[in-house]
N, C-alpha and C. Protein backbone atom coordinates (compact mmCIF):
# COMPACT_ATOMS: atom_id res chain seq x y z
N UNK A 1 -85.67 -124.64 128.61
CA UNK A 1 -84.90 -123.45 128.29
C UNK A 1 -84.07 -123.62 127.03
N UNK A 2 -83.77 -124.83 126.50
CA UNK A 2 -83.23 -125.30 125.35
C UNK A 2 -83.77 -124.14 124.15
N UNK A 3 -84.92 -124.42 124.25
CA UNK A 3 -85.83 -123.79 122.88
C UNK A 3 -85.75 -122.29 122.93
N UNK A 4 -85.66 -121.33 124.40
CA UNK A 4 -85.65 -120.15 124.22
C UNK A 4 -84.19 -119.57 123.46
N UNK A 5 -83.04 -120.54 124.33
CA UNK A 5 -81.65 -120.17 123.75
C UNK A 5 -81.55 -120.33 122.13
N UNK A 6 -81.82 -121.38 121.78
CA UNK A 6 -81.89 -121.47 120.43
C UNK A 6 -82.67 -120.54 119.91
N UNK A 7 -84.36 -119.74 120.42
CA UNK A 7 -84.35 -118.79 119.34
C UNK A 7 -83.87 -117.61 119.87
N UNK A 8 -83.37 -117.67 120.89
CA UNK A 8 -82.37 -116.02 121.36
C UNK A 8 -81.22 -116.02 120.08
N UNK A 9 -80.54 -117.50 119.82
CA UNK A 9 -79.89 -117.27 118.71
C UNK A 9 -79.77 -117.10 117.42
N UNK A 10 -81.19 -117.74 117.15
CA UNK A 10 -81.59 -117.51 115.98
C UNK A 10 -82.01 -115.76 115.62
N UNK A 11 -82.78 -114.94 116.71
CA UNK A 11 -82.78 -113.72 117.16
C UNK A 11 -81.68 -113.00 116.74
N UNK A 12 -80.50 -113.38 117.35
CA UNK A 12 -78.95 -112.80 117.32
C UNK A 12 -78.85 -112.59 115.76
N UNK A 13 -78.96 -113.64 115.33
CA UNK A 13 -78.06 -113.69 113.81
C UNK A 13 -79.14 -113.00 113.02
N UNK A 14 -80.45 -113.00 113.18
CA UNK A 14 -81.70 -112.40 112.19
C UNK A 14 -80.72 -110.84 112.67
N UNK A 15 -81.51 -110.24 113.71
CA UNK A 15 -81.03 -108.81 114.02
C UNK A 15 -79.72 -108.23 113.24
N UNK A 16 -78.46 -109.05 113.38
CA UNK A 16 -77.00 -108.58 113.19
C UNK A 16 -77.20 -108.47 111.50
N UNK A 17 -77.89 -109.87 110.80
CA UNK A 17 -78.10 -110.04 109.17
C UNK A 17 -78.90 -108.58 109.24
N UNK A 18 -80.09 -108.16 109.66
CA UNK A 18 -80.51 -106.89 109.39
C UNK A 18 -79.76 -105.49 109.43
N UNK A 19 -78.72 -105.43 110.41
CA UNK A 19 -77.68 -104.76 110.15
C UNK A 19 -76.66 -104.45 109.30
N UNK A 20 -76.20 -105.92 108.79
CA UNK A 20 -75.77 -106.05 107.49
C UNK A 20 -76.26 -105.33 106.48
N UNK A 21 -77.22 -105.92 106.34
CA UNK A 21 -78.29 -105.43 105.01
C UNK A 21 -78.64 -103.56 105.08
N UNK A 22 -78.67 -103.60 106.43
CA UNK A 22 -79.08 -101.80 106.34
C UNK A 22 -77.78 -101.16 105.89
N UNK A 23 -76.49 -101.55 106.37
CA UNK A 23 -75.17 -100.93 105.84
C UNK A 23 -74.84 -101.18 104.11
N UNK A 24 -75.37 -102.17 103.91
CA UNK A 24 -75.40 -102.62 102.32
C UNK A 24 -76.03 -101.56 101.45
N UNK A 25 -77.20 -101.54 102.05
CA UNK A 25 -78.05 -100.72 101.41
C UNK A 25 -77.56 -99.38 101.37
N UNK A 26 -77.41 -98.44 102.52
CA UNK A 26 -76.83 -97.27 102.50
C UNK A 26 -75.68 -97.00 101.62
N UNK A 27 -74.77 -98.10 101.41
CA UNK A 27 -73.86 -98.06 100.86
C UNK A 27 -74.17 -97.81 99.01
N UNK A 28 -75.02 -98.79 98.94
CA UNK A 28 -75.93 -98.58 97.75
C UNK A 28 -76.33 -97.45 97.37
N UNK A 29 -77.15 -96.97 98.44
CA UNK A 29 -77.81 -95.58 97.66
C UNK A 29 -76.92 -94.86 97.47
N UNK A 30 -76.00 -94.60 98.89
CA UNK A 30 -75.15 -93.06 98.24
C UNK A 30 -74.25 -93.58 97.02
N UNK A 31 -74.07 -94.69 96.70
CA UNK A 31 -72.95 -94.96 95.49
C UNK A 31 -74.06 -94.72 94.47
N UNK A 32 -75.42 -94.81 93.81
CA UNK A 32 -76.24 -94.85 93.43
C UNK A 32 -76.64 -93.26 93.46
N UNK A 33 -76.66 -92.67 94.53
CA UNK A 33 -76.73 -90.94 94.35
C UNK A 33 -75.82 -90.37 93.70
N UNK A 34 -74.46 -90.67 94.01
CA UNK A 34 -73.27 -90.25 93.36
C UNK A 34 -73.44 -90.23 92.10
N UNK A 35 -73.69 -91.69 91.53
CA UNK A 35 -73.14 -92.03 90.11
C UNK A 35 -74.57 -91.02 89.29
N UNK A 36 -75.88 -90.69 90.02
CA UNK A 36 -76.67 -89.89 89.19
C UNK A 36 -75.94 -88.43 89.08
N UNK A 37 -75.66 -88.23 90.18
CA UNK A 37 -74.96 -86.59 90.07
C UNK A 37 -73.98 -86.23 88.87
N UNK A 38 -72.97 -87.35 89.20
CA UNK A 38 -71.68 -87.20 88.32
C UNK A 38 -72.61 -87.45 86.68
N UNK A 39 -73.38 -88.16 86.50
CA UNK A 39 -73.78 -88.46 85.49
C UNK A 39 -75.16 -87.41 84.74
N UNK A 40 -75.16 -86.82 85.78
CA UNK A 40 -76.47 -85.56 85.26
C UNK A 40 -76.01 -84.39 84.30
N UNK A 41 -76.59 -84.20 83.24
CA UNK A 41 -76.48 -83.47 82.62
C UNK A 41 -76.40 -81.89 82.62
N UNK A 42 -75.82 -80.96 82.74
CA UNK A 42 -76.27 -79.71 83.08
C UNK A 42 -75.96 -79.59 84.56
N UNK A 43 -74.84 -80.68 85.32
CA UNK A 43 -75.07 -80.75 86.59
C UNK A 43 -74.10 -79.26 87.61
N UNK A 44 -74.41 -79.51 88.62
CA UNK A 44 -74.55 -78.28 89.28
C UNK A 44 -73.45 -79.04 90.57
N UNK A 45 -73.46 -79.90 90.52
CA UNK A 45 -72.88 -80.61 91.81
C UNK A 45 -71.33 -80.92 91.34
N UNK A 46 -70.04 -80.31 92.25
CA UNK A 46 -68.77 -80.82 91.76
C UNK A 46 -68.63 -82.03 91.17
N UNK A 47 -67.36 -82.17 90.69
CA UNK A 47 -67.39 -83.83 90.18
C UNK A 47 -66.61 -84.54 90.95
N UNK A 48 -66.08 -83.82 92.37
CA UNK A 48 -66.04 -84.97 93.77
C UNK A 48 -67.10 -85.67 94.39
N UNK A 49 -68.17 -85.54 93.60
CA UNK A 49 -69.18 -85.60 94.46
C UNK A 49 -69.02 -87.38 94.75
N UNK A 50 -68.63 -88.25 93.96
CA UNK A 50 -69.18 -89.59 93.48
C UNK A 50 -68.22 -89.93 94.43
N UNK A 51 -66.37 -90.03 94.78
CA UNK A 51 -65.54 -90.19 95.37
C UNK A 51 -66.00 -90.27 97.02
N UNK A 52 -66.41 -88.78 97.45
CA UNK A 52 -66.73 -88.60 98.57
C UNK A 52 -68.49 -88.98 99.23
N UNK A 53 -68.68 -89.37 98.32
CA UNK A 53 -69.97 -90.22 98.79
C UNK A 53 -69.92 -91.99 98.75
N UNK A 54 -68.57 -92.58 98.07
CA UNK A 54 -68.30 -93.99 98.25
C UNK A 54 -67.81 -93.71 99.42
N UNK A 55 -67.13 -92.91 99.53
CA UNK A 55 -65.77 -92.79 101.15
C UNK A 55 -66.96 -92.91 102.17
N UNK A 56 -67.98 -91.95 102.09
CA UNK A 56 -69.29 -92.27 103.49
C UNK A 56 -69.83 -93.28 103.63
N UNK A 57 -69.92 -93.41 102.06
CA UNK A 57 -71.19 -95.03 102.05
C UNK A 57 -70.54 -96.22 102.55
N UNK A 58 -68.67 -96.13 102.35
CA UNK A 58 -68.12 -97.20 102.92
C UNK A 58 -67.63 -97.34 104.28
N UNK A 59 -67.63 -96.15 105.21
CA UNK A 59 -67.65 -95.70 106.60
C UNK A 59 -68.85 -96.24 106.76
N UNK A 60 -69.90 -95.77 106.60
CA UNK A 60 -71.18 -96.83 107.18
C UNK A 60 -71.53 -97.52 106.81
N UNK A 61 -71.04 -98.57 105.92
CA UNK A 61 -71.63 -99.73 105.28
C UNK A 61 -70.49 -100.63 106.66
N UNK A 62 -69.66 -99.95 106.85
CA UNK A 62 -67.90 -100.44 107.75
C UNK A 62 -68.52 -100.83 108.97
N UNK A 63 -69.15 -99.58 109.41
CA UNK A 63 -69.72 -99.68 110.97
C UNK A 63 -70.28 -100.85 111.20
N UNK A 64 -71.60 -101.02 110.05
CA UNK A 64 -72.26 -101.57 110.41
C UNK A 64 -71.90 -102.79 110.14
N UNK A 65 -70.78 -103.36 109.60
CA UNK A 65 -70.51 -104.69 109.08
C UNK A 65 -69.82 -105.23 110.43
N UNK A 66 -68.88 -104.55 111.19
CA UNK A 66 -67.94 -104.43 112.47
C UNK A 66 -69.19 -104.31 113.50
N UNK A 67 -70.04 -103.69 113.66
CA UNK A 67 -70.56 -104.13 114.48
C UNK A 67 -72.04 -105.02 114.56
N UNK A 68 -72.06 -105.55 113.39
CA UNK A 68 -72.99 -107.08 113.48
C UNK A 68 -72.35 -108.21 113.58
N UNK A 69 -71.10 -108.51 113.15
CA UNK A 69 -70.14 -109.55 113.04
C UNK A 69 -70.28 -110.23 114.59
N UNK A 70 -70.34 -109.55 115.45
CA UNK A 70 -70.21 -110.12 117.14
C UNK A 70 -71.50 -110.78 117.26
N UNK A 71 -72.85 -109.77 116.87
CA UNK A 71 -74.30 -110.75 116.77
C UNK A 71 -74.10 -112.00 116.32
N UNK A 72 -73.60 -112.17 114.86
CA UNK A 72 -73.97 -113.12 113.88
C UNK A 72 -73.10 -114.32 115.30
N UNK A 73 -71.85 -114.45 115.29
CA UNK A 73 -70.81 -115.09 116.13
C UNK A 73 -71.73 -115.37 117.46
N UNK A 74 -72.11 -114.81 118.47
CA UNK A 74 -73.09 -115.09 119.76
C UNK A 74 -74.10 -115.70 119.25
N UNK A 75 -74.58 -115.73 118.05
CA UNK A 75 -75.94 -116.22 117.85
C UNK A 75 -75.77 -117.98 117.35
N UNK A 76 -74.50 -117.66 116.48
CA UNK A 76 -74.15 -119.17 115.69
C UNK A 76 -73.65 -119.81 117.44
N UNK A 77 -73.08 -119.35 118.46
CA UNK A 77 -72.42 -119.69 119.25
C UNK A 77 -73.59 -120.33 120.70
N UNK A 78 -74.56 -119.57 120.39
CA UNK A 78 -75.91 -120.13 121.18
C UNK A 78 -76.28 -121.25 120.40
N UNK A 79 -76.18 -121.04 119.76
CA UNK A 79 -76.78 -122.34 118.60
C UNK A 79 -76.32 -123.88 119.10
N UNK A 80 -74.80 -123.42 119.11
CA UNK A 80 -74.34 -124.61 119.25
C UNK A 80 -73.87 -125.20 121.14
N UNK A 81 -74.75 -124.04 121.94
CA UNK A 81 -74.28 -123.88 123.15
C UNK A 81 -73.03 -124.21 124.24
N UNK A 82 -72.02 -122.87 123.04
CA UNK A 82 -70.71 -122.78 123.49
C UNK A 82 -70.75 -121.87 124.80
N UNK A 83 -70.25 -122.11 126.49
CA UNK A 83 -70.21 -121.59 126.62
C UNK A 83 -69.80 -120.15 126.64
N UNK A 84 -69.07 -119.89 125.92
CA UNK A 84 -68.27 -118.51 125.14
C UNK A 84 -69.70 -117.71 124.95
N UNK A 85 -69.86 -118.31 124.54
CA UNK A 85 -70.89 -117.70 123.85
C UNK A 85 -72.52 -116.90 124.61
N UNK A 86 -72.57 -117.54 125.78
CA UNK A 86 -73.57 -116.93 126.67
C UNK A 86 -73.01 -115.55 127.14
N UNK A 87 -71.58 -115.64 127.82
CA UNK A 87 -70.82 -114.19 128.49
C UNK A 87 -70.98 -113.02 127.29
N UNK A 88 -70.37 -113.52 125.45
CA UNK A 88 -70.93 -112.77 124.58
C UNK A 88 -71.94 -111.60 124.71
N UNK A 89 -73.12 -112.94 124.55
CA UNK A 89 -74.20 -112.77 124.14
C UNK A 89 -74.94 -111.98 125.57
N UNK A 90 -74.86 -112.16 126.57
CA UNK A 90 -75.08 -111.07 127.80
C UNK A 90 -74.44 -109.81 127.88
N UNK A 91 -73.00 -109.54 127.03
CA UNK A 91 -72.29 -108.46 126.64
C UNK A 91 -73.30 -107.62 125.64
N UNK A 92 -73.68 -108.12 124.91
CA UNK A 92 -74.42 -107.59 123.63
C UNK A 92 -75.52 -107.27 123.88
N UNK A 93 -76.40 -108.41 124.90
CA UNK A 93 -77.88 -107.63 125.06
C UNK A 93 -77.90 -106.71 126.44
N UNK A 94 -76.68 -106.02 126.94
CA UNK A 94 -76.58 -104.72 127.57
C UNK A 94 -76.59 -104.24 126.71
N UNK A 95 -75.73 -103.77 125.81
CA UNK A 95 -75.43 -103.46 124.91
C UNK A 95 -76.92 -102.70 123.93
N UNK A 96 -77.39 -103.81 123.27
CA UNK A 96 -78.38 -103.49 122.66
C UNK A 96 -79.56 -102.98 123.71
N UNK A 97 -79.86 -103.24 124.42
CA UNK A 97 -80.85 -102.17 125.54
C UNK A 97 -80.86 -101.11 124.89
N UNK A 98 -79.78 -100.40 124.16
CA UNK A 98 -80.16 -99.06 124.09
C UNK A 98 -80.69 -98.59 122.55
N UNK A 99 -80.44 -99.76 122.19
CA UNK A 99 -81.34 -99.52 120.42
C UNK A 99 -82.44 -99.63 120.22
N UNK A 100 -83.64 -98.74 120.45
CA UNK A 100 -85.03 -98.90 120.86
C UNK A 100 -85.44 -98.99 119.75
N UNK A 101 -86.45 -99.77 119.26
CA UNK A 101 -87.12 -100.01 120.19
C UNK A 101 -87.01 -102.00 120.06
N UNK A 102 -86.46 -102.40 118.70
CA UNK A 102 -85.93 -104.08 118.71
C UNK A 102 -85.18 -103.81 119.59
N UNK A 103 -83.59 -103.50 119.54
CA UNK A 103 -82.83 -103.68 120.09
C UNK A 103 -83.03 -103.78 121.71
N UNK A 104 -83.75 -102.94 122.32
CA UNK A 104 -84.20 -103.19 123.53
C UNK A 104 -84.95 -104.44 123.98
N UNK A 105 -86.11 -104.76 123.15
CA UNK A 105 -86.68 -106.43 123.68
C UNK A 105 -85.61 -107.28 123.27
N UNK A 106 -84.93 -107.21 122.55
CA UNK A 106 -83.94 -108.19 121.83
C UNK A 106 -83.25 -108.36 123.30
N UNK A 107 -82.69 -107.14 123.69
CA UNK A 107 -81.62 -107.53 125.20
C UNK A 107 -82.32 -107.83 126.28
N UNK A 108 -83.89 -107.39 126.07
CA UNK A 108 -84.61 -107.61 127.67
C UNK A 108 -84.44 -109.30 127.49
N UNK A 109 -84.74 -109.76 126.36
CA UNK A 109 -85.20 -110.94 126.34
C UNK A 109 -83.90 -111.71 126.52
N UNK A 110 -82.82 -110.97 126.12
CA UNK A 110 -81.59 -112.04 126.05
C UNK A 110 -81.25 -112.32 127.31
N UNK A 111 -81.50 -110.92 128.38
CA UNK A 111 -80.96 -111.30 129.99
C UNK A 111 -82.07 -112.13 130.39
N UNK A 112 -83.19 -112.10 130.17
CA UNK A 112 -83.97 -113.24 130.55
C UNK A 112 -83.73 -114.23 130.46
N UNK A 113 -83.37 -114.66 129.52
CA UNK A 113 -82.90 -115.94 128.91
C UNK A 113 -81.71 -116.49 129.90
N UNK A 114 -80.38 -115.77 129.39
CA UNK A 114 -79.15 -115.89 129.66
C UNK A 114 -79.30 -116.22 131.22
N UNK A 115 -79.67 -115.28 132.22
CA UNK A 115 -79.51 -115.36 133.43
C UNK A 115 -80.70 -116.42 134.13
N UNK A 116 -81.24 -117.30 133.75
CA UNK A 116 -82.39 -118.23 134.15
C UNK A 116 -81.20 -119.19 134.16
N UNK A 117 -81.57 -119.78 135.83
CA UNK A 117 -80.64 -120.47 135.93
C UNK A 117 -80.76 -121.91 135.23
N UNK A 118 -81.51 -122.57 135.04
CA UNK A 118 -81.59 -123.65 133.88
C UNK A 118 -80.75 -123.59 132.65
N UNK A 119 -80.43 -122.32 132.32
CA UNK A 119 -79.55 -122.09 130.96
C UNK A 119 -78.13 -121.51 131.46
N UNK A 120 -77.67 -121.30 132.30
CA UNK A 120 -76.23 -121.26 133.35
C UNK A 120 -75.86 -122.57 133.60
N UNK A 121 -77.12 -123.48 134.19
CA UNK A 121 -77.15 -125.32 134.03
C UNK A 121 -76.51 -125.53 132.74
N UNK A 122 -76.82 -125.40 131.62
CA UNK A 122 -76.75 -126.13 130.03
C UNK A 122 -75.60 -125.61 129.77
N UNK A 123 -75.22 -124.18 129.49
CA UNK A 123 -73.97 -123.93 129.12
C UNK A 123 -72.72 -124.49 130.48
N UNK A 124 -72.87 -124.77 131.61
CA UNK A 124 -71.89 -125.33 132.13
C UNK A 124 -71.96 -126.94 131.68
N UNK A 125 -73.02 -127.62 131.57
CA UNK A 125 -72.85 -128.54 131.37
C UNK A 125 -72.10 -129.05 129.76
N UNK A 126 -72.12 -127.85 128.86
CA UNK A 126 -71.65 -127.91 127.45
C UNK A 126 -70.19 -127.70 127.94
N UNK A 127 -69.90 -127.45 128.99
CA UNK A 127 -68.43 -126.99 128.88
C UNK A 127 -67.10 -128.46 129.17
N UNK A 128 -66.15 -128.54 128.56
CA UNK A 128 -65.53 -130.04 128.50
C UNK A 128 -65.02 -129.92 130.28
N UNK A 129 -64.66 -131.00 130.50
CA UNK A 129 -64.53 -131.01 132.01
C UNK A 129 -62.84 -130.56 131.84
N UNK A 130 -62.36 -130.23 133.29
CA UNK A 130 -61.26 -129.62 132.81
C UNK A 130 -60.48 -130.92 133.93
N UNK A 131 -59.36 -131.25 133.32
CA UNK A 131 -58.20 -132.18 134.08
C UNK A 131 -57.57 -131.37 135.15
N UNK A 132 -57.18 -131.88 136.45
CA UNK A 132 -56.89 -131.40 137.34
C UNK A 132 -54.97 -131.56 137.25
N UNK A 133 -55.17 -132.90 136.54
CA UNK A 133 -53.29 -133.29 136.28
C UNK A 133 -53.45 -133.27 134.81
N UNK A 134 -52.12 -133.20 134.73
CA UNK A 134 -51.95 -133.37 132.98
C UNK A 134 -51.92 -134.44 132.55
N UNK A 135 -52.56 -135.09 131.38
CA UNK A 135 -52.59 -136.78 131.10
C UNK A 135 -51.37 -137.43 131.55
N UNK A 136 -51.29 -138.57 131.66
CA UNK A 136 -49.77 -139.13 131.65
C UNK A 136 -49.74 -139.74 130.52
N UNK A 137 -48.52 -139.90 129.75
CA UNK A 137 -48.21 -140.35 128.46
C UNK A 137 -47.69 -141.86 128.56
C-alpha cells in the first residue's frame, strides 16, 4: 500500500498544480482581452474595460490558487506519510467526488486508498509515540 499512497500523492499535487495553471491562465487571457480592447483602434468597448477584467481575472485566478493550496499540502503530506495528512486528504477526496469527471476517480481512488486498512497501519505507525508522563529533567 506504500506505492498506492505515494502515487495518491503524487495525484494530489499533479491535480491541485493543474488548478493552478487553469487560474493562471484565465487570469492571462482576460488581462490579455482587456489590454486588446483598451488598445483597439476605433474601439467600441469603454475604457473600464481593462480594470474590470484584471478585478475578474484576479477573483478567479484567487479561487483557484485558495483552493489548490490544500491539494498541493495533502499530497506533499502523503508523500512524506504525515499522519495529518491522510484525515486531509480523505477531506478532499469527498470533496472532489463532485468534480467530474478527474475529480471524481481522483476521490474514488483516494477513499480507496486512505480507508484500506494497511494504510491506517502506516500512517499510525508514522505517528511519534506519545509519552504518558512528562520527561523528567
Amino acid at each position: 500500500m506504500e506505492k498506492n499512497v505515494t502515487v495518491l500523492g503524487t495525484l494530489f499535487i499533479a491535480y491541485s498544480a493543474i488548478g493552478l495553471a487553469t487560474g493562471l491562465l484565465v487570469f492571462f487571457i482576460l488581462f490579455g482581452a482587456g489590454t486588446i480592447a483598451e488598445l483597439s483602434p476605433g474601439q467600441a468597448a469603454p475604457m473600464e474595460v481593462l480594470p474590470i477584467l484584471i478585478t475578474v481575472g484576479s477573483f478567479i485566478c484567487g479561487f483557484f490558487l485558495i483552493s489548490s493550496i490544500p491539494g498541493i499540502v495533502a499530497g506533499i503530506g502523503l508523500l512524506k506519510f504525515k499522519p495529518w495528512a491522510r484525515i486531509l486528504t480523505l477531506v478532499l477526496s469527498i470533496i472532489y467526488l463532485l468534480e467530474v469527471p478527474l475529480g471524481t476517480a481522483l476521490g474514488v481512488y483516494g477513499l480507496w486508498v486512505l480507508f484500506n486498512q494497511e494504510t491506517v497501519k502506516l500512517f499510525t505507525a508514522a505517528a511519534p509515540p506519545k509519552r504518558a508522563t512528562p520527561p523528567s529533567q
